[in-house]
C-alpha atoms as a PDB file:
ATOM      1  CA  UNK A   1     132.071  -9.674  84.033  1.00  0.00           C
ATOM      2  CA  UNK A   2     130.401  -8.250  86.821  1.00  0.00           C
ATOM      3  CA  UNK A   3     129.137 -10.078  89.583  1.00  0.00           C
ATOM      4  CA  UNK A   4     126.311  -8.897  92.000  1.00  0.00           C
ATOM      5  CA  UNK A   5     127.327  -9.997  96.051  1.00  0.00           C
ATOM      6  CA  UNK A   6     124.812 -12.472  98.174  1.00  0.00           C
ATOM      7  CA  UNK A   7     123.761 -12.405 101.203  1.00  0.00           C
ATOM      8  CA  UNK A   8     127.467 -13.656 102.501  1.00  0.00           C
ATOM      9  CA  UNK A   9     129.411 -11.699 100.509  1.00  0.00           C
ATOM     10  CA  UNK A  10     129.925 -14.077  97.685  1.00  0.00           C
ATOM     11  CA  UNK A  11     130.151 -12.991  94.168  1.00  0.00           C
ATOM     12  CA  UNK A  12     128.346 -15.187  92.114  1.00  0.00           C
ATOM     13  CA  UNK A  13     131.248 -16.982  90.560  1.00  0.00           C
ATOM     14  CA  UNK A  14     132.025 -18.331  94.203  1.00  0.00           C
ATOM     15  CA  UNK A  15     128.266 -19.299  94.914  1.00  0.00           C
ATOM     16  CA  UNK A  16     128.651 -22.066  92.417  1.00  0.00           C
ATOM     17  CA  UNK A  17     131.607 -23.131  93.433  1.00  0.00           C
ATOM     18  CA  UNK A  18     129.438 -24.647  97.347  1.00  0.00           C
ATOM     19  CA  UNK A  19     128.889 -28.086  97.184  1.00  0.00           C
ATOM     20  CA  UNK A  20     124.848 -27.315  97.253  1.00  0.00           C
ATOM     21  CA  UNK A  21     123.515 -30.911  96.519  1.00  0.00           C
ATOM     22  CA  UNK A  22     125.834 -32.020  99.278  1.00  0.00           C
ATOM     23  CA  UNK A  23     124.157 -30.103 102.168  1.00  0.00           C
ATOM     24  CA  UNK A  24     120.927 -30.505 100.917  1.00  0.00           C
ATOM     25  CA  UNK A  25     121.257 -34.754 100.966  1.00  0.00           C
ATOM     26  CA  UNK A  26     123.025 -33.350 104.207  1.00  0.00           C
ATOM     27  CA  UNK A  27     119.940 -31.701 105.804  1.00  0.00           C
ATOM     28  CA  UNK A  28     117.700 -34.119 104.651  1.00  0.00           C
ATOM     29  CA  UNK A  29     119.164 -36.802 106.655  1.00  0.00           C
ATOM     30  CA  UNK A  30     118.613 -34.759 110.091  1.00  0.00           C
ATOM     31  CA  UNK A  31     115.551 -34.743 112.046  1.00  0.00           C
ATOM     32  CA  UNK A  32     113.553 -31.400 112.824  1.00  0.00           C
ATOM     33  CA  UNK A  33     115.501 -30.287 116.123  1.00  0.00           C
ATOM     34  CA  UNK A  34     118.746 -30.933 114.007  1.00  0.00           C
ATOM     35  CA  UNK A  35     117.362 -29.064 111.326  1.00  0.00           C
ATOM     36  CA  UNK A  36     116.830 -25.982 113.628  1.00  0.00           C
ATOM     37  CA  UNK A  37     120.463 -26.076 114.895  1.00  0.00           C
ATOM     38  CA  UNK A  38     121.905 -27.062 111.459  1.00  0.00           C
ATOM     39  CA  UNK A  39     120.186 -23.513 109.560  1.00  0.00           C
ATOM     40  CA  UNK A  40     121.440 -21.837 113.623  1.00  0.00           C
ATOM     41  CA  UNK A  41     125.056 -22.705 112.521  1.00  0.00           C
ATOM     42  CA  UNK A  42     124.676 -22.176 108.541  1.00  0.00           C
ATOM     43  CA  UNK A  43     123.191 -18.198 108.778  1.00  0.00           C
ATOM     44  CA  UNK A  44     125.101 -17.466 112.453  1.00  0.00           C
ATOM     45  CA  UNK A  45     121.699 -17.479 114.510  1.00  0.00           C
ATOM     46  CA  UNK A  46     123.155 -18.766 117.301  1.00  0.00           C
ATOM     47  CA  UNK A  47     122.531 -17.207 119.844  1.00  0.00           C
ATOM     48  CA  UNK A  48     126.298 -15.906 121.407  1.00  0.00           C
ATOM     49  CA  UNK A  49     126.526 -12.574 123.331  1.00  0.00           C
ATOM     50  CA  UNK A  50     126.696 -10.569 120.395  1.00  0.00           C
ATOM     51  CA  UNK A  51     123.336 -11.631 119.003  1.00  0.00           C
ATOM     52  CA  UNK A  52     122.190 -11.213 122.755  1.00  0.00           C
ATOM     53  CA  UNK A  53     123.373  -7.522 123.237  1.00  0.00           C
ATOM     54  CA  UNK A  54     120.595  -5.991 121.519  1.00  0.00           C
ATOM     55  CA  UNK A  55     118.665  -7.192 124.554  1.00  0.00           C
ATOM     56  CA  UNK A  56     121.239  -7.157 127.182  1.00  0.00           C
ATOM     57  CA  UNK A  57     123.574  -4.612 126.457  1.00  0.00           C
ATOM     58  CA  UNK A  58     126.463  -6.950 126.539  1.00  0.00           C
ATOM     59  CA  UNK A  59     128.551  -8.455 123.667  1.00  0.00           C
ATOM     60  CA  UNK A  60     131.784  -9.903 125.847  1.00  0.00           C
ATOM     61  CA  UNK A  61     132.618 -13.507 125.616  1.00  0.00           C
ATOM     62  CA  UNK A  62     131.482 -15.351 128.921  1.00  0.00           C
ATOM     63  CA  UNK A  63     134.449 -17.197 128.897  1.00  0.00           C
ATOM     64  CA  UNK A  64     137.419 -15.211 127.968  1.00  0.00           C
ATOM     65  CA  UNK A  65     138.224 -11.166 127.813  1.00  0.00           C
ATOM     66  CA  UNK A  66     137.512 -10.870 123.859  1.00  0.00           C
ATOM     67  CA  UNK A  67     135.289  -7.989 123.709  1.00  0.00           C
ATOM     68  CA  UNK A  68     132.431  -9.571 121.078  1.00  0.00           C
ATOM     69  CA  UNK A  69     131.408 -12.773 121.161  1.00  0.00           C
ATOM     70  CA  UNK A  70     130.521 -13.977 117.535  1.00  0.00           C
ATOM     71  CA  UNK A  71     129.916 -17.260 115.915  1.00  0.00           C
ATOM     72  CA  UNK A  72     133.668 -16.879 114.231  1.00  0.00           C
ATOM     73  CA  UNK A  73     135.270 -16.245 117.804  1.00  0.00           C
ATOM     74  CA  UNK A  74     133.709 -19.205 119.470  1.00  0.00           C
ATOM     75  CA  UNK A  75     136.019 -21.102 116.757  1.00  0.00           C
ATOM     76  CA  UNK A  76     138.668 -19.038 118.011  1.00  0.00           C
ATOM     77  CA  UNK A  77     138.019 -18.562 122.021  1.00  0.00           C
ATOM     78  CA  UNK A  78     141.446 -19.140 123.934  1.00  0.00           C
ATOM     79  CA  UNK A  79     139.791 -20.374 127.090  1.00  0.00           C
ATOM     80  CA  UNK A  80     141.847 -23.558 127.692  1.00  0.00           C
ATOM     81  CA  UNK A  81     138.432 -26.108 127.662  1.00  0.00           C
ATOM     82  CA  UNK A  82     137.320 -25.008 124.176  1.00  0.00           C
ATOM     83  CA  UNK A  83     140.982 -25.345 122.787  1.00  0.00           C
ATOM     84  CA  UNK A  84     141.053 -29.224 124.181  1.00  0.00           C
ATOM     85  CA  UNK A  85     137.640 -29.605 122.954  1.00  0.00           C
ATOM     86  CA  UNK A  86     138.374 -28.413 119.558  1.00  0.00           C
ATOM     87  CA  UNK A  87     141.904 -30.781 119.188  1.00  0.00           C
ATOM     88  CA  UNK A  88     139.408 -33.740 120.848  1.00  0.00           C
ATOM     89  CA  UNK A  89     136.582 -32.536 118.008  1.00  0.00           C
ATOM     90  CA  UNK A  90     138.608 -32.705 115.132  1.00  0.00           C
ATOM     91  CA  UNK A  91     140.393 -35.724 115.918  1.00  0.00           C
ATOM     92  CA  UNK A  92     137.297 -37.356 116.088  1.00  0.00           C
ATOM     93  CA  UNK A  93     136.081 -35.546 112.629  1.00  0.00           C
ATOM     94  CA  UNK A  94     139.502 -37.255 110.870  1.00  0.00           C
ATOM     95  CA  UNK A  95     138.491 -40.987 112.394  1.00  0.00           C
ATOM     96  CA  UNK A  96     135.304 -40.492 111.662  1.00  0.00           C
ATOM     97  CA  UNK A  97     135.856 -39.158 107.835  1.00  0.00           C
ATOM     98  CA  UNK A  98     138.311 -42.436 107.662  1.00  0.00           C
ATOM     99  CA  UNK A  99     134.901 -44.949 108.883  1.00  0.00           C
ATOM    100  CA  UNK A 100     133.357 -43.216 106.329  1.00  0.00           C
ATOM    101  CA  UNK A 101     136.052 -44.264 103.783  1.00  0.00           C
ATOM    102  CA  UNK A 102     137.253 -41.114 102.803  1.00  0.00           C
ATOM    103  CA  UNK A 103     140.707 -41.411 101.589  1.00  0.00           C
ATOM    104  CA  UNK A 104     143.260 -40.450 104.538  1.00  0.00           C
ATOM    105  CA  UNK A 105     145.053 -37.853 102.057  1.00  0.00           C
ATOM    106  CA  UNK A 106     141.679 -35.848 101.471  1.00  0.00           C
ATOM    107  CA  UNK A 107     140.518 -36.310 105.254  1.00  0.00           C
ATOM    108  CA  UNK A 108     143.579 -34.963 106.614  1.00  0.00           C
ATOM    109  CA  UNK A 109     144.148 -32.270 104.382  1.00  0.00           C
ATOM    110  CA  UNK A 110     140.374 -31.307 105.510  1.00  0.00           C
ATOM    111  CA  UNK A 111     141.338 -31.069 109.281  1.00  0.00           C
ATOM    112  CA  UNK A 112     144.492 -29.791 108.929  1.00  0.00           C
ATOM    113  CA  UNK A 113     142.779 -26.780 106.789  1.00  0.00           C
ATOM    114  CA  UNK A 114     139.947 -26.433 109.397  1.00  0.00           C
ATOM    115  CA  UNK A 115     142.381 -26.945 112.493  1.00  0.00           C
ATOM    116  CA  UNK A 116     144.697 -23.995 110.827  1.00  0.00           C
ATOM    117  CA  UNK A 117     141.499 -21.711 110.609  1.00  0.00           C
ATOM    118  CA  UNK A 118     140.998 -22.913 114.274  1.00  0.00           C
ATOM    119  CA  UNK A 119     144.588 -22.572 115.857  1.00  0.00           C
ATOM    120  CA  UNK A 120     145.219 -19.385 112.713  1.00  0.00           C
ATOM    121  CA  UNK A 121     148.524 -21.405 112.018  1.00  0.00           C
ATOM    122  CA  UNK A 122     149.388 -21.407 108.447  1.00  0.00           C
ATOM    123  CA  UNK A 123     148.677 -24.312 106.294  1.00  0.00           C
ATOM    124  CA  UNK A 124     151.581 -26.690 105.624  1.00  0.00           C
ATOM    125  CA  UNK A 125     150.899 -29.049 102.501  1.00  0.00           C
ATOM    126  CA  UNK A 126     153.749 -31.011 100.963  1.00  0.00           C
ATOM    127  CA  UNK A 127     152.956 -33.116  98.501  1.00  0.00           C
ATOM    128  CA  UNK A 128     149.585 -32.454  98.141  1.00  0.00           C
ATOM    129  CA  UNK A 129     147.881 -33.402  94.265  1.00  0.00           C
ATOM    130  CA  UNK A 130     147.021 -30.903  92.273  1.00  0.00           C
ATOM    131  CA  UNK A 131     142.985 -31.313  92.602  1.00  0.00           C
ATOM    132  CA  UNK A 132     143.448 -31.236  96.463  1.00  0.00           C
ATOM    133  CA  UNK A 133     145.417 -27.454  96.151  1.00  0.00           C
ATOM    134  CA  UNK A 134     142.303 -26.577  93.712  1.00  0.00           C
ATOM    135  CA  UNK A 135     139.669 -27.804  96.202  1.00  0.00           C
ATOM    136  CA  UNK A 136     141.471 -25.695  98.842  1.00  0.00           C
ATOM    137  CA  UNK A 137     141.625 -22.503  96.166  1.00  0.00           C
ATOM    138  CA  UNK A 138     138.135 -22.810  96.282  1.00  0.00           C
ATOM    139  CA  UNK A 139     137.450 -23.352 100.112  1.00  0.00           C
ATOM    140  CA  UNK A 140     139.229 -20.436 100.860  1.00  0.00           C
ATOM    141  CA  UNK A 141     137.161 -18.423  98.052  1.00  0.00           C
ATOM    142  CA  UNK A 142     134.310 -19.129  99.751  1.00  0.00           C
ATOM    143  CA  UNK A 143     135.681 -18.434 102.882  1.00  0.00           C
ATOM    144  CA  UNK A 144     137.448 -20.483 105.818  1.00  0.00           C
ATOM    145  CA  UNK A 145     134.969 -19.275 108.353  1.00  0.00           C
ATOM    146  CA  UNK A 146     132.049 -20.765 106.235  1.00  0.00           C
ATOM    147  CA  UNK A 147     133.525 -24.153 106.341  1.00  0.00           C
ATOM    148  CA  UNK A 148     132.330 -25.321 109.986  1.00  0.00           C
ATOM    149  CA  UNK A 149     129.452 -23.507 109.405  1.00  0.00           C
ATOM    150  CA  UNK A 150     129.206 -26.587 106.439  1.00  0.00           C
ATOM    151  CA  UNK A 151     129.670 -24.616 103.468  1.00  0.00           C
ATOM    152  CA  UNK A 152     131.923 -26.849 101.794  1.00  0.00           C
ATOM    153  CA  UNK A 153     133.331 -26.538  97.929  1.00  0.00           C
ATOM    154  CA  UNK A 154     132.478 -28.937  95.374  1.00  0.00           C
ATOM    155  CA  UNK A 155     135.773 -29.115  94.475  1.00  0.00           C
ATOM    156  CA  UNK A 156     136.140 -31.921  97.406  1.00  0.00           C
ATOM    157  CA  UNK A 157     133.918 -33.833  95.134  1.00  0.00           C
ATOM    158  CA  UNK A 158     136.157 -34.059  92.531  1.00  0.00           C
ATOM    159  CA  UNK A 159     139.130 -34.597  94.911  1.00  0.00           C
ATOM    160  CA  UNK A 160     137.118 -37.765  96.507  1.00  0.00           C
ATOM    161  CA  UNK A 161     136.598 -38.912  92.623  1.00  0.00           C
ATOM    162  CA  UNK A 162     140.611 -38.724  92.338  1.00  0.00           C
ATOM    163  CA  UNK A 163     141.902 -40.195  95.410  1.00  0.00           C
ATOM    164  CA  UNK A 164     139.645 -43.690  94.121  1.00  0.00           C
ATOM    165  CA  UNK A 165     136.427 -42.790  96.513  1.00  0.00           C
ATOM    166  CA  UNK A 166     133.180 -44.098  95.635  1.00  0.00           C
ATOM    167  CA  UNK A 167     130.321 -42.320  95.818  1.00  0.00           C
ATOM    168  CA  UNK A 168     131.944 -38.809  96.725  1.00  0.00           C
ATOM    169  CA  UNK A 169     128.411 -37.169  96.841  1.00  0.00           C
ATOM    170  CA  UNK A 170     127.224 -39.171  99.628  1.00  0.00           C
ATOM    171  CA  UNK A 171     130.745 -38.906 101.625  1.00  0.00           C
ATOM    172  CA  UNK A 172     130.711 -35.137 101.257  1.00  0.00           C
ATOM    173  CA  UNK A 173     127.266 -34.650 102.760  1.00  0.00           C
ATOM    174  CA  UNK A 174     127.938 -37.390 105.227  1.00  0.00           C
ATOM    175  CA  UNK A 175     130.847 -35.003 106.130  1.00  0.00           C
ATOM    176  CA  UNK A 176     128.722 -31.392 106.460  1.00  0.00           C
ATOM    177  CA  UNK A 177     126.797 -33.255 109.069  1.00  0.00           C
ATOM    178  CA  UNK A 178     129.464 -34.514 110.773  1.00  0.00           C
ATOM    179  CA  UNK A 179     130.612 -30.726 110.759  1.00  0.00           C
ATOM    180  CA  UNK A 180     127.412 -29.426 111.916  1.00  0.00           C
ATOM    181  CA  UNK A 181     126.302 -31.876 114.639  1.00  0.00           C
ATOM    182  CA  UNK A 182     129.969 -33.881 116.097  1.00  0.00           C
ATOM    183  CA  UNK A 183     132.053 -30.374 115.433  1.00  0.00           C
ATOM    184  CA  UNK A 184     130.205 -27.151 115.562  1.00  0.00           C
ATOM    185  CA  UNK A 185     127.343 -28.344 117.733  1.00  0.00           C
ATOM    186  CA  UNK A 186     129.160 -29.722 120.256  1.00  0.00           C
ATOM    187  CA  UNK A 187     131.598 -26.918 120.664  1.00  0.00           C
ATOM    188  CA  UNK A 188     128.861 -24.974 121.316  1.00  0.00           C
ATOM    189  CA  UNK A 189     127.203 -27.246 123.865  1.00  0.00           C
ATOM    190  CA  UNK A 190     130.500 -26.931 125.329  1.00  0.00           C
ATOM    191  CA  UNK A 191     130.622 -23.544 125.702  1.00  0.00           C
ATOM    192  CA  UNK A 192     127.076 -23.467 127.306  1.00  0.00           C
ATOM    193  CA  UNK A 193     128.580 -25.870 129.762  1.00  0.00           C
ATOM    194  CA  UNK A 194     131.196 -23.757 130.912  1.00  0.00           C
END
């Protein structure tokens, strides 16, 4: 079968796979200004050096030597405050995912997997159940660098339902936001701030 590519990339096969209820319960819980930042983050509109250089000519990250400052490399910047601030970010993430009662096995398989797209470390799992592996199949599909971005699989739905969570809709868009407004937004805040 033959699959026609979106807008990202995405055949259609992995389109289906996004947990689309999830951000929309997600985005309906933020107010206007978050909705502005949270569709910033989701189609890379914010506005780093290399969506600047069409005006200024320049494309180099303010804070470190890389020569193109995208959305991806601010996940990635080695300047030693953004590297604390993304440990500090997704440590709060993981205690905030476990207040939200989302089983600790599915939480920290969910930072570990964003803090190896962070750090580009491999992923270690041992011991990891057989719907979590699928539900990280299908993250990568999509693609890691979508995931802060809050494109999340709906296979994380089905790993809530398995690890005994209740209500795994509402925890999964309870999570995007968290991603878009206590992870992504405020490494970009801190990046402004530098």
């Amino acid at each position: 079968i033959q699959y026609s590519m979106g807008k990202y990339g995405w055949a259609r096969s992995v389109v289906d796979e996004i947990a689309w209820k999830s951000i929309g319960s997600a985005r309906r819980r933020c107010t206007q200004t978050q909705l502005i930042k949270t569709s910033k983050i989701m189609h890379d509109w914010l506005p780093v050096m290399h969506m600047q250089a069409h005006i200024t000519g320049v494309r180099q990250c303010p804070n470190c030597s890389h020569p193109d400052e995208t959305l991806d490399h601010l996940f990635h910047c080695s300047h030693p405050t953004l590297a604390g601030k993304r440990e500090e970010l997704l440590e709060h993430l993981r205690k905030k995912g476990l207040k939200m009662r989302i089983p600790r096995t599915v939480i920290d398989v969910i930072i570990q997997l964003l803090d190896s797209y962070f750090s580009g470390e491999p992923l270690l799992l041992e011991n990891a159940s057989e719907t979590i592996r699928q539900a990280i199949a299908s993250q990568l599909s999509i693609g890691l660098q979508y995931f802060p971005r809050g494109f999340a699989s709906s296979k994380w739905l089905t790993a809530l339902k398995e690890h005994g969570c209740e209500h795994p809709e509402r925890k999964v868009a309870h999570l995007i936001h968290a991603i878009w407004l206590e992870l992504t937004d405020q490494l970009w805040r801190t990046r402004n701030d530098l």
